[in-house]
N, C-alpha and C. Protein backbone atom coordinates (compact mmCIF):
# COMPACT_ATOMS: atom_id res chain seq x y z
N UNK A 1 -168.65 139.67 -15.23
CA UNK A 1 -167.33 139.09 -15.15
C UNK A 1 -166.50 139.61 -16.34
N UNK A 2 -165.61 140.17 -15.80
CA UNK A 2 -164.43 140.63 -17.16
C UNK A 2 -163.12 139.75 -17.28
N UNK A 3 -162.85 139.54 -18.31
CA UNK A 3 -161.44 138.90 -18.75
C UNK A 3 -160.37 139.66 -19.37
N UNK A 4 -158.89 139.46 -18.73
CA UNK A 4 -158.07 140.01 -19.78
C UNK A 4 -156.87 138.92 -20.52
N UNK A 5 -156.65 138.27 -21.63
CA UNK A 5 -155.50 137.67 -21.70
C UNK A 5 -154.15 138.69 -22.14
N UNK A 6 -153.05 138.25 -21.10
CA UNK A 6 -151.90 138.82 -21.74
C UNK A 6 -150.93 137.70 -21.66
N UNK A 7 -150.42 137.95 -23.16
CA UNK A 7 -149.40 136.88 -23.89
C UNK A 7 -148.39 137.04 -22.72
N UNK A 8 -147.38 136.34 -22.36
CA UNK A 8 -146.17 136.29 -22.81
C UNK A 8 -145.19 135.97 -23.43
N UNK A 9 -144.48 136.83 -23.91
CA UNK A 9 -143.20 137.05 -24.88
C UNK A 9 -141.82 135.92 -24.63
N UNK A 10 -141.38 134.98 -25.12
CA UNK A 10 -139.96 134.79 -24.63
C UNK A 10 -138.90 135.98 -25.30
N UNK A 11 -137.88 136.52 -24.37
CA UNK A 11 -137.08 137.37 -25.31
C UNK A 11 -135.71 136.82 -24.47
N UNK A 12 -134.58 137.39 -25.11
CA UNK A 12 -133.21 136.68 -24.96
C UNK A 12 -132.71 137.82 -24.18
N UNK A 13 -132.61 139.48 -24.46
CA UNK A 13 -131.93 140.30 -24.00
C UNK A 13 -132.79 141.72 -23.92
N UNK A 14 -132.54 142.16 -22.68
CA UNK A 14 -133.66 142.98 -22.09
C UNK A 14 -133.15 144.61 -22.88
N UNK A 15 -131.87 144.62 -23.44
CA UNK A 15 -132.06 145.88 -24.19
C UNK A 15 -132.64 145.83 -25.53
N UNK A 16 -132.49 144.53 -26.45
CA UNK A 16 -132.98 144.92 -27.51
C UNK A 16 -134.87 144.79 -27.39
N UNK A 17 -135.06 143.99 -26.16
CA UNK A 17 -136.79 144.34 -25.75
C UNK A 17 -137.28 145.16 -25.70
N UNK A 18 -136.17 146.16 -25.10
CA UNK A 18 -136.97 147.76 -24.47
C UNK A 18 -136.71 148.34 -26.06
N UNK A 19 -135.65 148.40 -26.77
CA UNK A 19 -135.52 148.95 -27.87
C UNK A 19 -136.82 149.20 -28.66
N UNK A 20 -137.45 147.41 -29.17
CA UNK A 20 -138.58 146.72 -29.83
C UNK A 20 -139.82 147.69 -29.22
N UNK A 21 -139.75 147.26 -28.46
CA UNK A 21 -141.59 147.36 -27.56
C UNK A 21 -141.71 148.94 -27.28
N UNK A 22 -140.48 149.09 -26.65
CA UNK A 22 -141.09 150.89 -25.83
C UNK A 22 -140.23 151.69 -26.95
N UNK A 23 -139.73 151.93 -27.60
CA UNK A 23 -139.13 152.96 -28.37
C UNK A 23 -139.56 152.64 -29.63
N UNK A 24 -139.43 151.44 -30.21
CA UNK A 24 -140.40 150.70 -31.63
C UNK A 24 -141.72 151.23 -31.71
N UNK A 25 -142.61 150.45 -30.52
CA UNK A 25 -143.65 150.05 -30.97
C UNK A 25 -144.23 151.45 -29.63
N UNK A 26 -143.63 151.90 -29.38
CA UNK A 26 -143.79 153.01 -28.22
C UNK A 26 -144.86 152.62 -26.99
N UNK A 27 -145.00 151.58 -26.35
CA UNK A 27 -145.61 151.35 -25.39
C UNK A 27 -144.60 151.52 -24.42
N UNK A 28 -145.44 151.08 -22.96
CA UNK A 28 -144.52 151.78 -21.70
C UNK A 28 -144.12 150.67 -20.89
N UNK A 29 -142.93 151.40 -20.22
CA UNK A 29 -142.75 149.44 -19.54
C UNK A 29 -143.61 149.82 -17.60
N UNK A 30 -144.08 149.15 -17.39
CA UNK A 30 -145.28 149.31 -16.12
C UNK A 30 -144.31 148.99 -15.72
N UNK A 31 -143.87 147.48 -15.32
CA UNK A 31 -142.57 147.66 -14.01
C UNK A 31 -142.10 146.44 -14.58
N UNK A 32 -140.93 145.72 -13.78
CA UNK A 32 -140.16 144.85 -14.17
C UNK A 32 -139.22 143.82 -12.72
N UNK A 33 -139.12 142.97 -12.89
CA UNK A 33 -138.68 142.00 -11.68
C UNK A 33 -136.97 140.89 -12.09
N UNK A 34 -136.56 140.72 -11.13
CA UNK A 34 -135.51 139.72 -10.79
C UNK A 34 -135.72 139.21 -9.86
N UNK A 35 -135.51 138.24 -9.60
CA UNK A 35 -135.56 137.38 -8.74
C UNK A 35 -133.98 137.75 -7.31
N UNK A 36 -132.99 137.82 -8.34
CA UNK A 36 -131.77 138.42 -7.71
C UNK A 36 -131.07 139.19 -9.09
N UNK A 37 -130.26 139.89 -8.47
CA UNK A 37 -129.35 140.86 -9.64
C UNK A 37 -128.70 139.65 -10.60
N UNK A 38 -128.52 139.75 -12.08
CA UNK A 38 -128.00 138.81 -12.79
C UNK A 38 -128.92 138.14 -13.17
N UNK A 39 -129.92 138.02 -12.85
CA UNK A 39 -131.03 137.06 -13.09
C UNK A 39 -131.55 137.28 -14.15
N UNK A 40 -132.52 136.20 -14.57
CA UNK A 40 -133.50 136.57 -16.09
C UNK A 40 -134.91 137.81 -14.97
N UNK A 41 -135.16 138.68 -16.24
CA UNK A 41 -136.03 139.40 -15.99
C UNK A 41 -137.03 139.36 -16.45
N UNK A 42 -138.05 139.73 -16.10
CA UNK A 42 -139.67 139.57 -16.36
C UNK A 42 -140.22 140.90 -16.22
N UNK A 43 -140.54 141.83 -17.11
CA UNK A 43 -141.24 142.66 -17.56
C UNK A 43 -142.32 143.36 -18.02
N UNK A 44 -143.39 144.06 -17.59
CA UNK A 44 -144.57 144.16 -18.72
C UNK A 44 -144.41 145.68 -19.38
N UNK A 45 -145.02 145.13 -20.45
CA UNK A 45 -145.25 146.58 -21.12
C UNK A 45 -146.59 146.93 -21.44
N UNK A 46 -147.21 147.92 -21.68
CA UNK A 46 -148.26 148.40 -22.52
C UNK A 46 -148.46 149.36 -23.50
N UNK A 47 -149.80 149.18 -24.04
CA UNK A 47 -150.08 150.55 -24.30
C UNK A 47 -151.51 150.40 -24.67
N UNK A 48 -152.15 151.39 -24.27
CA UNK A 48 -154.03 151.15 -23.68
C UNK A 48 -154.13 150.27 -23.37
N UNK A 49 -154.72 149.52 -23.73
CA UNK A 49 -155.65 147.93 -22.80
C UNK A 49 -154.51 147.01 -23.72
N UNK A 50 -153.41 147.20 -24.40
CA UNK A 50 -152.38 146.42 -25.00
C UNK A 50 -151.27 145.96 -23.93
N UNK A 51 -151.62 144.66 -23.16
CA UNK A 51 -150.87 144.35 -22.30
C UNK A 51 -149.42 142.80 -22.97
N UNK A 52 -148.60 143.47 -22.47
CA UNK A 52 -147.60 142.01 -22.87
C UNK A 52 -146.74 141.83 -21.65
N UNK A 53 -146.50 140.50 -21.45
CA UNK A 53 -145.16 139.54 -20.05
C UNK A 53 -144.39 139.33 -20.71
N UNK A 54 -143.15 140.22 -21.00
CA UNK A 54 -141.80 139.56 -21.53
C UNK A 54 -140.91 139.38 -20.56
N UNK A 55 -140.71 137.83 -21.07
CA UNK A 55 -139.88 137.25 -19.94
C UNK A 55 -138.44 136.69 -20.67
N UNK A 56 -137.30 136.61 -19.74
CA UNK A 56 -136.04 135.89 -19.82
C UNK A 56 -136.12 134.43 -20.01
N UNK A 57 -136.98 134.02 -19.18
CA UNK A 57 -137.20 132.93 -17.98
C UNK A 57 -137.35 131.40 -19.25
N UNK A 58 -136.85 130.64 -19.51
CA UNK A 58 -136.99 129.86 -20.35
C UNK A 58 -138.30 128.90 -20.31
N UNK A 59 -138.65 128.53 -19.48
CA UNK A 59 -140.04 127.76 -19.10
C UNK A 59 -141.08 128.64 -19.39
N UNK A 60 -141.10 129.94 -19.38
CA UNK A 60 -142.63 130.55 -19.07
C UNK A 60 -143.20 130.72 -20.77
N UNK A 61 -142.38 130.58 -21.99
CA UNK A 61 -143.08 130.23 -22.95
C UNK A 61 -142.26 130.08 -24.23
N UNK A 62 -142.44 130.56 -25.38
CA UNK A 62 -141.72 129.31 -26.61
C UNK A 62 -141.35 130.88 -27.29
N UNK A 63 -140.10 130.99 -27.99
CA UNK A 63 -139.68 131.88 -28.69
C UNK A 63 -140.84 132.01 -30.05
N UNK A 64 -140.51 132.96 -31.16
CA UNK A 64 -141.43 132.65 -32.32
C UNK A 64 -142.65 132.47 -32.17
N UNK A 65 -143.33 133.09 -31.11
CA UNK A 65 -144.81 133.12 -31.25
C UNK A 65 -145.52 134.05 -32.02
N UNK A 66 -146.95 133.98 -31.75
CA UNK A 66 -147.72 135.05 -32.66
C UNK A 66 -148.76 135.90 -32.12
N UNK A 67 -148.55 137.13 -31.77
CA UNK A 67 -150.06 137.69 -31.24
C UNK A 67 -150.81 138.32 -32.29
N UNK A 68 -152.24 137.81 -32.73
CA UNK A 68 -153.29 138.18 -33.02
C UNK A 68 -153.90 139.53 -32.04
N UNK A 69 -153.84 140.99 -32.29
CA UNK A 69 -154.03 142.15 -31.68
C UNK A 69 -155.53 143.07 -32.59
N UNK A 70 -156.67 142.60 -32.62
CA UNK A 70 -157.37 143.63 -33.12
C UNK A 70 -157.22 145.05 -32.39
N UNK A 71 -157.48 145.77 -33.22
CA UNK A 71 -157.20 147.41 -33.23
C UNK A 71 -158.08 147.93 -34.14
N UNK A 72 -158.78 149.26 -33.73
CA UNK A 72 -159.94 150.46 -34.66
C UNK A 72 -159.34 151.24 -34.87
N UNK A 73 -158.20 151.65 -35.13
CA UNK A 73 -157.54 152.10 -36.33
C UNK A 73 -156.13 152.28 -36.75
N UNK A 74 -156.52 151.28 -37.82
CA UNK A 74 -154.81 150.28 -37.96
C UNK A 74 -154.08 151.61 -38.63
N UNK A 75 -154.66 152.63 -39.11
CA UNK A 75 -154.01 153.54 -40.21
C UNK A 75 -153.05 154.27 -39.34
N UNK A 76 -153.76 154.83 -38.10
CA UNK A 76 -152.83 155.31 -37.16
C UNK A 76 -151.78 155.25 -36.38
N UNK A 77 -152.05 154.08 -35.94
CA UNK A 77 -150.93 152.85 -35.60
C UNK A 77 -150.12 152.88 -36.65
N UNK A 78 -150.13 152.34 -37.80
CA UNK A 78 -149.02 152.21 -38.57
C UNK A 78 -148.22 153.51 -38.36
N UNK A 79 -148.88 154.61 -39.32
CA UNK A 79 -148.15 156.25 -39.52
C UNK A 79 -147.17 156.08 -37.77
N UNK A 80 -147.76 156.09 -36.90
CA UNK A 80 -147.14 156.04 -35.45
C UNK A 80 -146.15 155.32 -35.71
N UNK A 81 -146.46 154.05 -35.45
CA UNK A 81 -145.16 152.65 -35.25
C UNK A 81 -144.03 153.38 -36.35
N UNK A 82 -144.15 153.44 -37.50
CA UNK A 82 -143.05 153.15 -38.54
C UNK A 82 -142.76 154.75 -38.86
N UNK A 83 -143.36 155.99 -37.97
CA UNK A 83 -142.52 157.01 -37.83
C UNK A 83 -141.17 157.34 -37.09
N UNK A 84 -141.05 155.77 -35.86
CA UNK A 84 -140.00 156.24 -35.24
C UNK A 84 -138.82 154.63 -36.41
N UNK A 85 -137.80 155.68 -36.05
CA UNK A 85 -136.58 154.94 -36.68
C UNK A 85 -136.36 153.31 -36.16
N UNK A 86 -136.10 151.88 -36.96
CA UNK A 86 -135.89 151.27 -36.43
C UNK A 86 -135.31 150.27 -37.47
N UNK A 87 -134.38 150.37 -37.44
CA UNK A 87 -134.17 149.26 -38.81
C UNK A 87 -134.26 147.46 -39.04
N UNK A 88 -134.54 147.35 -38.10
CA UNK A 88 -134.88 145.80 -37.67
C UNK A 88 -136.55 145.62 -38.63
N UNK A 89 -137.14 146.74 -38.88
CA UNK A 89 -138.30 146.13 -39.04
C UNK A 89 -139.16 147.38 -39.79
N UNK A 90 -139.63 146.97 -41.28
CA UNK A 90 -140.46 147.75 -41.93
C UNK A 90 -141.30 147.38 -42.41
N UNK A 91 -142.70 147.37 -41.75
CA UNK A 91 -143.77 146.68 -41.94
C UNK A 91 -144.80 147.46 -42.95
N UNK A 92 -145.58 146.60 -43.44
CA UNK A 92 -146.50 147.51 -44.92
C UNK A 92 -147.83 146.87 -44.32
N UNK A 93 -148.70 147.50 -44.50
CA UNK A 93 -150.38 147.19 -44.40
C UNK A 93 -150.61 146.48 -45.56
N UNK A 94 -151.27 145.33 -45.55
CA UNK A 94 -151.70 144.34 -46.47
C UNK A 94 -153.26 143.92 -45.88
N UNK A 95 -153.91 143.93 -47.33
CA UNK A 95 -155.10 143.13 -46.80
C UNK A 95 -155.38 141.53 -46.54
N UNK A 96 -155.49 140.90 -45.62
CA UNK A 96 -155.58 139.81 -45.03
C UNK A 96 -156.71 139.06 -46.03
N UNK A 97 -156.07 137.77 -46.05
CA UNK A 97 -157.14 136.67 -46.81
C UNK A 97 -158.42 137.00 -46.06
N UNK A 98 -158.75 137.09 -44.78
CA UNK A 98 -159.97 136.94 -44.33
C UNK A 98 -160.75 138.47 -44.32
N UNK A 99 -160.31 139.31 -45.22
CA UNK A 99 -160.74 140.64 -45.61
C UNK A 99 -160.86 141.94 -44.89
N UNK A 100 -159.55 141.40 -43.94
CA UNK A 100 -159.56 142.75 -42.78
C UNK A 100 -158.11 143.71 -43.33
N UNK A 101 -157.63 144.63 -42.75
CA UNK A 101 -156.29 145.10 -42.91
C UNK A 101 -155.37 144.89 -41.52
N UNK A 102 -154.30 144.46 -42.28
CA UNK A 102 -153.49 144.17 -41.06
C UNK A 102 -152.07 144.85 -41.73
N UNK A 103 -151.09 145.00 -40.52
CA UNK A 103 -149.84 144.48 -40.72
C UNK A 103 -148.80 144.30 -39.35
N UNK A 104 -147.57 143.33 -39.69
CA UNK A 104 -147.45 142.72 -38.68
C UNK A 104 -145.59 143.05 -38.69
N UNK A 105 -145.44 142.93 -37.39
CA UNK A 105 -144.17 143.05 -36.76
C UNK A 105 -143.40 142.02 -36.04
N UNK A 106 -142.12 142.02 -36.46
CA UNK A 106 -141.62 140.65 -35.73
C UNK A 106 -140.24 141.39 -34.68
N UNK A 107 -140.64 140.78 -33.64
CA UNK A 107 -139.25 141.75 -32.30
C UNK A 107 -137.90 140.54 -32.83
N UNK A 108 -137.21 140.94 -32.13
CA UNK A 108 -135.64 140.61 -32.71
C UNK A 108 -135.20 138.98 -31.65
N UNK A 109 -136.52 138.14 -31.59
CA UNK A 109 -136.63 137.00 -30.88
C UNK A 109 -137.91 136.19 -31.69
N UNK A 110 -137.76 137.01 -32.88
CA UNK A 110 -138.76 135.70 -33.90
C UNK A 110 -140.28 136.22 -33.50
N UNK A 111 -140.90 136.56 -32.01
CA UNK A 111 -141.84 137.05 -31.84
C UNK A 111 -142.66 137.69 -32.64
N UNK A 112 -144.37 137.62 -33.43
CA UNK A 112 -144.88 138.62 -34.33
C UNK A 112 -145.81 139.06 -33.99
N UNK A 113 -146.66 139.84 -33.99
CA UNK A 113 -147.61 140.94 -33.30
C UNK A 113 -147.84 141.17 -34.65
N UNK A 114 -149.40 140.76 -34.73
CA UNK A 114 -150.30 141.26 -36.15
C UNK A 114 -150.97 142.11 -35.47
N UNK A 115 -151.39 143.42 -36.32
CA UNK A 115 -152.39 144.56 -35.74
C UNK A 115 -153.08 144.44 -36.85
N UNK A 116 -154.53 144.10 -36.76
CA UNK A 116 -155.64 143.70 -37.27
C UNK A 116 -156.46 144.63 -36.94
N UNK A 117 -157.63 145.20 -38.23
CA UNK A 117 -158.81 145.88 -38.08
C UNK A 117 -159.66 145.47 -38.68
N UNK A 118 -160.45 144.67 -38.08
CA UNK A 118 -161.68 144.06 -38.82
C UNK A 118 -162.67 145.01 -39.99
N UNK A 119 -162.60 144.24 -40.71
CA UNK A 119 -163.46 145.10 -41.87
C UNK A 119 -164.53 145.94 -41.86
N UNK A 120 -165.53 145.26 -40.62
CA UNK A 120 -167.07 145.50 -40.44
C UNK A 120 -166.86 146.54 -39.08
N UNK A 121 -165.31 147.45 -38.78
CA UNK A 121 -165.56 148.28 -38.37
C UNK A 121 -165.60 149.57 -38.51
């Protein structure tokens, strides 16, 4: 039996999302829905087995959340993420109280995405 959890995101406006996620953080958007034109939209993005639901939709979850994301190799990721231009957000690698390396990103809806590499890998 396999499991996958994917968060979803509350976000307010679907350009500064795509901005954040697919040009930021360079994942891809898989596909995206309305219900009717005008409507709130619901979105996923990825990148490898990095799945996220960003939604319009006010019920489907709480602005200012937090994803906890382990990753095997945070060094790369970073150099990647913070090579493309983005001025909303300049994140530094810090070592975590619980003795891993992380560092973390917040999208332009309070949302934060820690990328974590456990020590003992």
């Amino acid at each position: 039996m396999e499991f996958q959890t994917i968060p979803i995101l509350r976000i307010f406006d679907e350009d500064k999302a795509k901005e954040f996620y697919l040009e930021f953080l360079g994942m891809n958007l898989d596909w995206e829905h309305r219900f009717e034109p005008g409507f709130p939209i619901y979105m996923q993005v990825s990148k490898g087995n990095l799945v996220f639901h960003l939604s319009e939709h006010s019920g489907d979850c709480t602005p200012g959340s937090k994803v906890f994301v382990n990753v095997s190799d945070l060094e790369a990721l970073y150099h990647e993420v913070t090579s493309r231009p983005y001025k909303y957000s300049k994140p530094a690698i810090e070592q975590a109280p619980w003795g891993d390396r992380c560092f973390t990103v917040t999208d332009p809806f309070s949302n934060r995405v820690l990328f974590n590499e456990p020590a003992n890998t």
